[in-house]
Protein backbone atom coordinates (compact mmCIF):
# COMPACT_ATOMS: atom_id res chain seq x y z
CA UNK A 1 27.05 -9.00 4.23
CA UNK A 2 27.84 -7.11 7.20
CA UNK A 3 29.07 -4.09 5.40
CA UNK A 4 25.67 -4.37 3.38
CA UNK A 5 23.77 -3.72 6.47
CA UNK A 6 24.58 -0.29 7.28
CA UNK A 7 26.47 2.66 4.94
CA UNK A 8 28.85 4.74 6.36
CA UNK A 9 27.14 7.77 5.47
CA UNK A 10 23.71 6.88 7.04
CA UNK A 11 22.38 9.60 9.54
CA UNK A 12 19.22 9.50 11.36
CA UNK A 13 17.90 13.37 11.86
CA UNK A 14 20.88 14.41 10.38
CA UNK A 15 23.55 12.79 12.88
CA UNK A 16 25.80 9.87 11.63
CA UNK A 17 25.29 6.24 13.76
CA UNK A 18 27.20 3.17 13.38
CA UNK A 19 25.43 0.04 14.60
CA UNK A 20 26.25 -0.02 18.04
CA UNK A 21 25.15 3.59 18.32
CA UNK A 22 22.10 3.51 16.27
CA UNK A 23 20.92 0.50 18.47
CA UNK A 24 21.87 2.61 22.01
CA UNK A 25 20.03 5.59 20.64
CA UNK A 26 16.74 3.97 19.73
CA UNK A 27 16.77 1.85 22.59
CA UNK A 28 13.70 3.35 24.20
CA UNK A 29 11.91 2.88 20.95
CA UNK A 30 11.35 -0.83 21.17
CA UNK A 31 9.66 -1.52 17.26
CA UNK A 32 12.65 -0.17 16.15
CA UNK A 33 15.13 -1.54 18.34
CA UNK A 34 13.67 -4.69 17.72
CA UNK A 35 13.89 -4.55 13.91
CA UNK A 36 17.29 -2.81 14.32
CA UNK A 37 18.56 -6.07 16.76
CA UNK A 38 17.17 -8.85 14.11
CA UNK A 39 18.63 -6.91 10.92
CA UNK A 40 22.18 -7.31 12.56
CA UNK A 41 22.14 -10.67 13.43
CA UNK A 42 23.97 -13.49 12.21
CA UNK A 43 21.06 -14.98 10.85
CA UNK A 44 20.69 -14.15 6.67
CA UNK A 45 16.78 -13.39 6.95
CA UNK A 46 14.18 -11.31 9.13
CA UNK A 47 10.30 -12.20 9.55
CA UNK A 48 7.73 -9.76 8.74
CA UNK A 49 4.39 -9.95 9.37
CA UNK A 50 1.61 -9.84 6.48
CA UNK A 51 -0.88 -7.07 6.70
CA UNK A 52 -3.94 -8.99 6.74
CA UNK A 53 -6.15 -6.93 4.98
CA UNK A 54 -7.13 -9.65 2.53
CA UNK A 55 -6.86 -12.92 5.10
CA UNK A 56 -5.40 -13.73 8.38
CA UNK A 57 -1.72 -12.03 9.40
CA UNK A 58 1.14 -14.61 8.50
CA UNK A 59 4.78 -14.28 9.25
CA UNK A 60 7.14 -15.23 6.60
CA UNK A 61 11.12 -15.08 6.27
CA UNK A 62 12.74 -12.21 3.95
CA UNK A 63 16.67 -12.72 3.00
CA UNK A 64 18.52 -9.89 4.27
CA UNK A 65 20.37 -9.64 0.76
CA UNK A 66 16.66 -9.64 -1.20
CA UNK A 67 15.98 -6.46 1.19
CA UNK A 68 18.96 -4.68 0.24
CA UNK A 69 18.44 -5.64 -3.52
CA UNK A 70 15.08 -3.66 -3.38
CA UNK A 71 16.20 -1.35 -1.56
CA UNK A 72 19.31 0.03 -4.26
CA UNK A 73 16.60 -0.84 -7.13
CA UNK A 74 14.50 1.47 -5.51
CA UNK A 75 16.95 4.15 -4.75
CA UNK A 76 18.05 3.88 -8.74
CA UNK A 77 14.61 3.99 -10.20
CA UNK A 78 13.65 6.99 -8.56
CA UNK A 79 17.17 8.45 -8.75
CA UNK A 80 17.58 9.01 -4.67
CA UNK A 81 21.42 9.46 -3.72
CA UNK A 82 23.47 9.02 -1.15
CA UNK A 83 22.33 11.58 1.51
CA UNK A 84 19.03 12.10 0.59
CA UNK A 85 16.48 13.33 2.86
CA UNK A 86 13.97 10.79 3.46
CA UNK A 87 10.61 10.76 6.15
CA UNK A 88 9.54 7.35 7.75
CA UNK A 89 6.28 7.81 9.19
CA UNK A 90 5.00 4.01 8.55
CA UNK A 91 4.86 1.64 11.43
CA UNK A 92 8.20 -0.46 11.11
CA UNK A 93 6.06 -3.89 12.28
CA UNK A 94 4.70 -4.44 7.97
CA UNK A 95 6.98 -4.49 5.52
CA UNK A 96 6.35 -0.60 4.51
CA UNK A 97 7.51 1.09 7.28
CA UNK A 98 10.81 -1.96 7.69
CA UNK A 99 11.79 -1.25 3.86
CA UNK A 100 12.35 2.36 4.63
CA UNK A 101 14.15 2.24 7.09
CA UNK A 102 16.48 -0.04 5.19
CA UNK A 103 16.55 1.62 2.69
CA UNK A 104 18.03 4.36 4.44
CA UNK A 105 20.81 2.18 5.97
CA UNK A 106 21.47 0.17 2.89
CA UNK A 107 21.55 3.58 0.85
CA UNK A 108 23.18 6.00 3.23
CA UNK A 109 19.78 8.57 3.26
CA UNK A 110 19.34 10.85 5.93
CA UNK A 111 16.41 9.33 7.59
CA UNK A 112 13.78 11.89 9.43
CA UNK A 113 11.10 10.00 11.84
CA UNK A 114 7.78 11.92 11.90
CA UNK A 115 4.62 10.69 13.47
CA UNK A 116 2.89 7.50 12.78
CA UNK A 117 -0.68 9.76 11.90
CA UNK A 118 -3.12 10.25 9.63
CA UNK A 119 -1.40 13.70 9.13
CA UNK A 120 1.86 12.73 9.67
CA UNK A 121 3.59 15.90 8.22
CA UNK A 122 1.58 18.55 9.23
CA UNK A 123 4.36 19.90 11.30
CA UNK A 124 7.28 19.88 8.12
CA UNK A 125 9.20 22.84 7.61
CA UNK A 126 12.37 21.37 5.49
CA UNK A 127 12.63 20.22 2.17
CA UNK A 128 12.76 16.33 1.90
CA UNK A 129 13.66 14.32 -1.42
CA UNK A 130 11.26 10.77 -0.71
CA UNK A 131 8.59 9.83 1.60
CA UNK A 132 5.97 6.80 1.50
CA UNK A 133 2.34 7.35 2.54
CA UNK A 134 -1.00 5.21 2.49
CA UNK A 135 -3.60 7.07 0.38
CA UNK A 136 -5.22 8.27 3.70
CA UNK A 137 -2.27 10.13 4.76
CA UNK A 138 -1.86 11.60 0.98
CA UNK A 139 -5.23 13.04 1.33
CA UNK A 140 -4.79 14.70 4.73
CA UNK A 141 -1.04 15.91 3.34
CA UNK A 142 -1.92 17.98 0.67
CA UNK A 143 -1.35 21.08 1.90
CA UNK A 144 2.74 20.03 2.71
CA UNK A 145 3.24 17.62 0.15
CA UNK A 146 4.88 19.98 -1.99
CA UNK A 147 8.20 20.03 0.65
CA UNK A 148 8.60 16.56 -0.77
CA UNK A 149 10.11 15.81 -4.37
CA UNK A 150 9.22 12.37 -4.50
CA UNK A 151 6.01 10.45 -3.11
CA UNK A 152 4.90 7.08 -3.22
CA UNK A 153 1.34 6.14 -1.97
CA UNK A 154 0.46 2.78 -1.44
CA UNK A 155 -1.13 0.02 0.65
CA UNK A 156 -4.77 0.81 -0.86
CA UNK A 157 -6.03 2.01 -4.37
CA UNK A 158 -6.02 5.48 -4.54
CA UNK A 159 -9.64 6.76 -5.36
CA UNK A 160 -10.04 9.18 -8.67
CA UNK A 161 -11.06 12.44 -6.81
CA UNK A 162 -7.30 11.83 -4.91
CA UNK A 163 -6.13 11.38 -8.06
CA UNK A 164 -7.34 14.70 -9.64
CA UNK A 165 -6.01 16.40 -6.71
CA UNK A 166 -2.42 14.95 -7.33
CA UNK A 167 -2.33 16.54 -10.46
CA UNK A 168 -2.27 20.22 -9.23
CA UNK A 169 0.93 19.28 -6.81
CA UNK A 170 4.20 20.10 -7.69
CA UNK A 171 5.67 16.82 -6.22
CA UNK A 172 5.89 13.85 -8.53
CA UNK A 173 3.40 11.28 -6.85
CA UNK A 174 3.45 7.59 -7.64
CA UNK A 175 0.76 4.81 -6.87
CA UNK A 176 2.90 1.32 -6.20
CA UNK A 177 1.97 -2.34 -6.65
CA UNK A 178 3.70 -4.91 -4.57
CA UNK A 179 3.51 -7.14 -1.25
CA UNK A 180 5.32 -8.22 1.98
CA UNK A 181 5.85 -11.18 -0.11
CA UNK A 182 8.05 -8.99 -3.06
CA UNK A 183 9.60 -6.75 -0.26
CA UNK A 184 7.52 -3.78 -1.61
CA UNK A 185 6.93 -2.49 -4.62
CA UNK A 186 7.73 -4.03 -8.00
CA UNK A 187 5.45 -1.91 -10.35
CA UNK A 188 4.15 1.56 -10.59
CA UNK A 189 1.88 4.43 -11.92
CA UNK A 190 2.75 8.21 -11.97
CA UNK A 191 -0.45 10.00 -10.64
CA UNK A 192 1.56 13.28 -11.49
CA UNK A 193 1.62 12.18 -15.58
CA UNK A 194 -2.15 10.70 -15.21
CA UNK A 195 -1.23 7.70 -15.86
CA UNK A 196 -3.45 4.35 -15.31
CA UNK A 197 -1.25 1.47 -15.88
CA UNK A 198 1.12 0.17 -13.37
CA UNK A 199 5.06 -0.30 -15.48
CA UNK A 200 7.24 -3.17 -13.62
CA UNK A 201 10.16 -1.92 -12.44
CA UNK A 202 13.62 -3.04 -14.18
CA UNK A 203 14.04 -7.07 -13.76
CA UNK A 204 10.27 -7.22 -13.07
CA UNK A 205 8.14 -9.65 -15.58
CA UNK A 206 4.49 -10.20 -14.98
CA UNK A 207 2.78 -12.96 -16.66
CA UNK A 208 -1.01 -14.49 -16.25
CA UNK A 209 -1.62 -17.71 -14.13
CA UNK A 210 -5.29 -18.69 -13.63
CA UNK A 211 -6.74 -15.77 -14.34
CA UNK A 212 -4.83 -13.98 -12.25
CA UNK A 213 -1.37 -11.85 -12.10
CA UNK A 214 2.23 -13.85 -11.44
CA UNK A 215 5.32 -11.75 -10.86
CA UNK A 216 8.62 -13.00 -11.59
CA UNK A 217 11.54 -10.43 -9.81
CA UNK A 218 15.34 -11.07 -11.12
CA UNK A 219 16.51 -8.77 -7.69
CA UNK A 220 14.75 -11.65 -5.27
CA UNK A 221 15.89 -15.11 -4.97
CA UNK A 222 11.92 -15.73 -5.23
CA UNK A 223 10.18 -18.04 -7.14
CA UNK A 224 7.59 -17.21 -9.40
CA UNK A 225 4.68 -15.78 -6.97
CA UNK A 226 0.96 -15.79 -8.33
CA UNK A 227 -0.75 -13.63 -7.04
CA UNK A 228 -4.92 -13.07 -6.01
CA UNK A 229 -4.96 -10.01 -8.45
CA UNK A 230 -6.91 -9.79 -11.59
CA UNK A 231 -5.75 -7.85 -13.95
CA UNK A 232 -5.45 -6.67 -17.46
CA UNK A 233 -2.33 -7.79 -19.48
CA UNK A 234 -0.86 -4.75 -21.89
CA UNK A 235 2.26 -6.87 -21.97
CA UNK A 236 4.72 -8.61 -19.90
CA UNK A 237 5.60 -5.23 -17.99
CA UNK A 238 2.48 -3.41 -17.67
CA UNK A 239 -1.01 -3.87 -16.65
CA UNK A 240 -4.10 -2.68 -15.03
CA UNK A 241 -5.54 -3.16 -11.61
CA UNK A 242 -9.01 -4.69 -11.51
CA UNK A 243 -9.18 -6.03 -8.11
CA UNK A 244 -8.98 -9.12 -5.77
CA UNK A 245 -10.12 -12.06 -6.83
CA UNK A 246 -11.50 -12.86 -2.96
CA UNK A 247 -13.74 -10.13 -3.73
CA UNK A 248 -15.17 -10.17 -7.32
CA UNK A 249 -19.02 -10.67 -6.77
CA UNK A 250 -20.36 -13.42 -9.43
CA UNK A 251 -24.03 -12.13 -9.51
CA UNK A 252 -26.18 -13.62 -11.72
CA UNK A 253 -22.82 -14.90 -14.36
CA UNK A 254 -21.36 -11.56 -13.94
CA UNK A 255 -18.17 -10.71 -12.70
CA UNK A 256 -18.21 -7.66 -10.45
CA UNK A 257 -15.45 -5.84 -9.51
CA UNK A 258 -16.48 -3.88 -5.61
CA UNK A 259 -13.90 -1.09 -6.41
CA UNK A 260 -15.39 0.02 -9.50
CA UNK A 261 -18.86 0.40 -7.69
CA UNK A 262 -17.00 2.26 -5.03
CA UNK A 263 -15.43 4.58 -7.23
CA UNK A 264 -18.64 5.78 -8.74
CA UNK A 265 -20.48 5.92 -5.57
CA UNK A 266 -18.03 8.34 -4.17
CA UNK A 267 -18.36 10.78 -6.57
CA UNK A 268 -21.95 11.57 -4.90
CA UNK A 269 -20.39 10.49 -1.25
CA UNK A 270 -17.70 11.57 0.73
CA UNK A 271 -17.41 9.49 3.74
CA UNK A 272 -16.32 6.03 3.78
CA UNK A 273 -18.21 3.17 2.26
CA UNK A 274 -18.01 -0.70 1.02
CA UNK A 275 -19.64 -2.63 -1.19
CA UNK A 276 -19.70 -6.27 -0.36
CA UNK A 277 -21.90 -9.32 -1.02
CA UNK A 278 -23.63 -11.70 0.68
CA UNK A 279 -25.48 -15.19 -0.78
CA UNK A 280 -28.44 -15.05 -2.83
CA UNK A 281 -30.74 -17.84 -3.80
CA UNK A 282 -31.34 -16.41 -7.22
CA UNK A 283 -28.43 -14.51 -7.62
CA UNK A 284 -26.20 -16.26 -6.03
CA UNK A 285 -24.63 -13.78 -4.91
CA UNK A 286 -26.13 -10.44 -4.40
CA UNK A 287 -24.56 -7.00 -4.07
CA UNK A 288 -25.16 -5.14 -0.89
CA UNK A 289 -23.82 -1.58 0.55
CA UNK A 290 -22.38 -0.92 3.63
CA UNK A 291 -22.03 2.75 5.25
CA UNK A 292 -20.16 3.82 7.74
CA UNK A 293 -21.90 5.00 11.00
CA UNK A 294 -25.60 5.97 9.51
CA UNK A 295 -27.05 5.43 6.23
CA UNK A 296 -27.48 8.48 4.44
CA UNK A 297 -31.57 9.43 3.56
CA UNK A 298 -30.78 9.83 -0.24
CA UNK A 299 -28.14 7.18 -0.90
CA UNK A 300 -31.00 5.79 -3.09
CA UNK A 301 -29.46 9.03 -5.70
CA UNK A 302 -25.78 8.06 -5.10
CA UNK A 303 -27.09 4.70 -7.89
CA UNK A 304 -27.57 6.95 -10.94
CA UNK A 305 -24.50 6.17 -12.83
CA UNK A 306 -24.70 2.61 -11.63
CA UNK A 307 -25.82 -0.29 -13.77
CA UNK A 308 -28.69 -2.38 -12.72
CA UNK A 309 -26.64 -5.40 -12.00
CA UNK A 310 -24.14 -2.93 -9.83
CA UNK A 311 -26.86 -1.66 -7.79
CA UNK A 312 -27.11 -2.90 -4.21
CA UNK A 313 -29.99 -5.21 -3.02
CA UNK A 314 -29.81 -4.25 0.04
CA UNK A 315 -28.07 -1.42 2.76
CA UNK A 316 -26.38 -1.85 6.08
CA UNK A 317 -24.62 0.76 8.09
CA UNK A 318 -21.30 -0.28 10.72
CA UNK A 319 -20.69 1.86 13.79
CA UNK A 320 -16.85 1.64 12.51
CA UNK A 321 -15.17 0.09 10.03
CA UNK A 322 -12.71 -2.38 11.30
CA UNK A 323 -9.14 -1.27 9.83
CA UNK A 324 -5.98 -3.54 9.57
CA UNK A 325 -2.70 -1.87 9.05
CA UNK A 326 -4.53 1.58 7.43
CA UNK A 327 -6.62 -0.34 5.42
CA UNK A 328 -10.61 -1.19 5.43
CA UNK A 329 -10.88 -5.08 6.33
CA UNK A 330 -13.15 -6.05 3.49
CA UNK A 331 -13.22 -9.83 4.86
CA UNK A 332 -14.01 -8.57 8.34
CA UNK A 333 -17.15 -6.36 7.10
CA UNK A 334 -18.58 -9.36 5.21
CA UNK A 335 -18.73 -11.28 8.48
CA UNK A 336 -19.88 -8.53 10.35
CA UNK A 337 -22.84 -7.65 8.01
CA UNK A 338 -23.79 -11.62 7.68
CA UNK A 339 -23.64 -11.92 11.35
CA UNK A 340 -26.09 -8.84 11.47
CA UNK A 341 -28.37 -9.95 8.73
């Protein structure tokens, strides 16, 4: 296992480390010495935290060898050698930022550390071969994206005017599905060929349990792990994203998907936005809006394309939307605009 751990040809801003020196040199850096510390201990697992985006933060053991397992399958599917040039510029404490930096041990990648930002490579000048990003930091990259070869964007659903944009780069952009609890990604979607279905990655098999998306993952010692997804089945290996199933909005018998509101309301709007629900006596539960800092005077046009069960019953506005890991906190909103109400 040891040998697993670390390749001989891994360099960190282009110098070679071994353990020992790896840990000495990022000693000031105390995330990553931390990580660094646990991943070379006798014990066969590390925790990672959950994101808690979707409920409260949980820590939960990953085997060491199920790490490295994703990390070759992910190095093979998107054809990344030994040597690569790779940017880390997600916070190592969720399982994003952790995965690549072991992927670039595991691998042997050359592994560049640029600022944990919203811009986070607004300062490249070298041509790198793989970076991750949230969709956030895809938008604000644009205009340096192109140093990259390969990009995958994840964390959040990437909106469709993001996904228009993608299509004018030159780098080949991919939106991935996965978890802390699969150690990443195990499906994706190439924004760069337009495409809208998320295809499992070799070993991957996706089947349906109670209504909502399972994943079974030969390269894990894992059970079977249903998920809170709901999806559409195209077959055991691809499907389509509808949303959580914490967040569908019955209103009235129908199923309401938040996402696909938010989608057409930012077509009209640029700033952020949420569409939640809160309990109705009629309804039972009733579609509401929620704006970030003020409500805008004419948000009553933004409902044109909408349906009349997707339009909101009523607006709120939040001074800031509370964020978890670069993502909106859905769960946290809905309290704050029922506390508020």
């Amino acid at each position: 296992m040891n040998s697993d751990l670390i390749h001989t040809n891994f360099k960190l801003n282009g110098i070679s480390f071994s353990r020992d020196s790896l840990i000495s040199h990022l000693k000031q850096n105390k995330e990553y010495l931390n990580f660094l510390i646990s991943w070379f201990d006798e014990k066969d697992y590390i925790v990672a935290k959950t994101s808690g985006s979707t409920g409260p933060p949980k820590f939960i053991r990953l085997k060491k060898s199920d790490m490295i397992s994703s990390a070759k399958l992910t190095a093979n599917y998107f054809k990344l050698t030994t040597n690569s040039k790779v940017i880390n510029c997600l916070p190592i404490d969720y399982i994003a930022g952790k995965m690549m930096l072991v992927r670039s041990l595991v691998n042997g990648w050359d592994l560049s550390l640029f600022p944990i930002s919203s811009e986070p490579i607004k300062e490249i000048s070298l041509n790198y071969d793989f970076i991750a990003l949230t969709p956030m930091q895809l938008e604000k990259s644009l205009h340096n994206i192109n140093n990259i070869k390969t990009v995958i964007v994840g964390g959040n659903y990437v909106n469709e005017e993001l996904k228009a944009k993608v299509l004018k780069l030159k780098a080949n952009v991919y939106e991935t599905y996965g978890m802390t609890e699969t150690i990443t990604h195990v499906a994706v979607k190439c924004l760069s060929r337009n495409e809208n279905k998320f295809s499992a990655l070799p070993g991957v098999n996706f089947i349906e349990i109670e209504g909502c998306l399972a994943i079974e993952a030969s390269h894990l010692s894992i059970d079977t792990i249903t998920t809170n997804d709901v999806v559409t089945m195209h077959s055991s290996e691809k499907f389509t994203w509808i949303g959580r199933k914490d967040f569908i909005i019955n209103s009235g018998g129908v199923k309401i998907n938040p996402e696909d509101i938010e989608k057409k309301l930012t077509k009209f709007y640029s700033n952020r936005l949420v569409i939640s629900s809160m309990n109705d006596k009629l309804l039972g539960q009733k579609v509401v809006l929620v704006f970030e800092k003020k409500i805008p005077k004419n948000h009553e046009e933004f409902f044109i394309h909408l349906k009349q069960f997707e339009k909101p019953k009523e607006i709120f506005s939040l001074d800031k939307f509370p964020i978890t890991n670069g993502k909106i906190n859905r769960l946290r909103i809905h309290k704050l605009i029922h506390k508020s109400s």
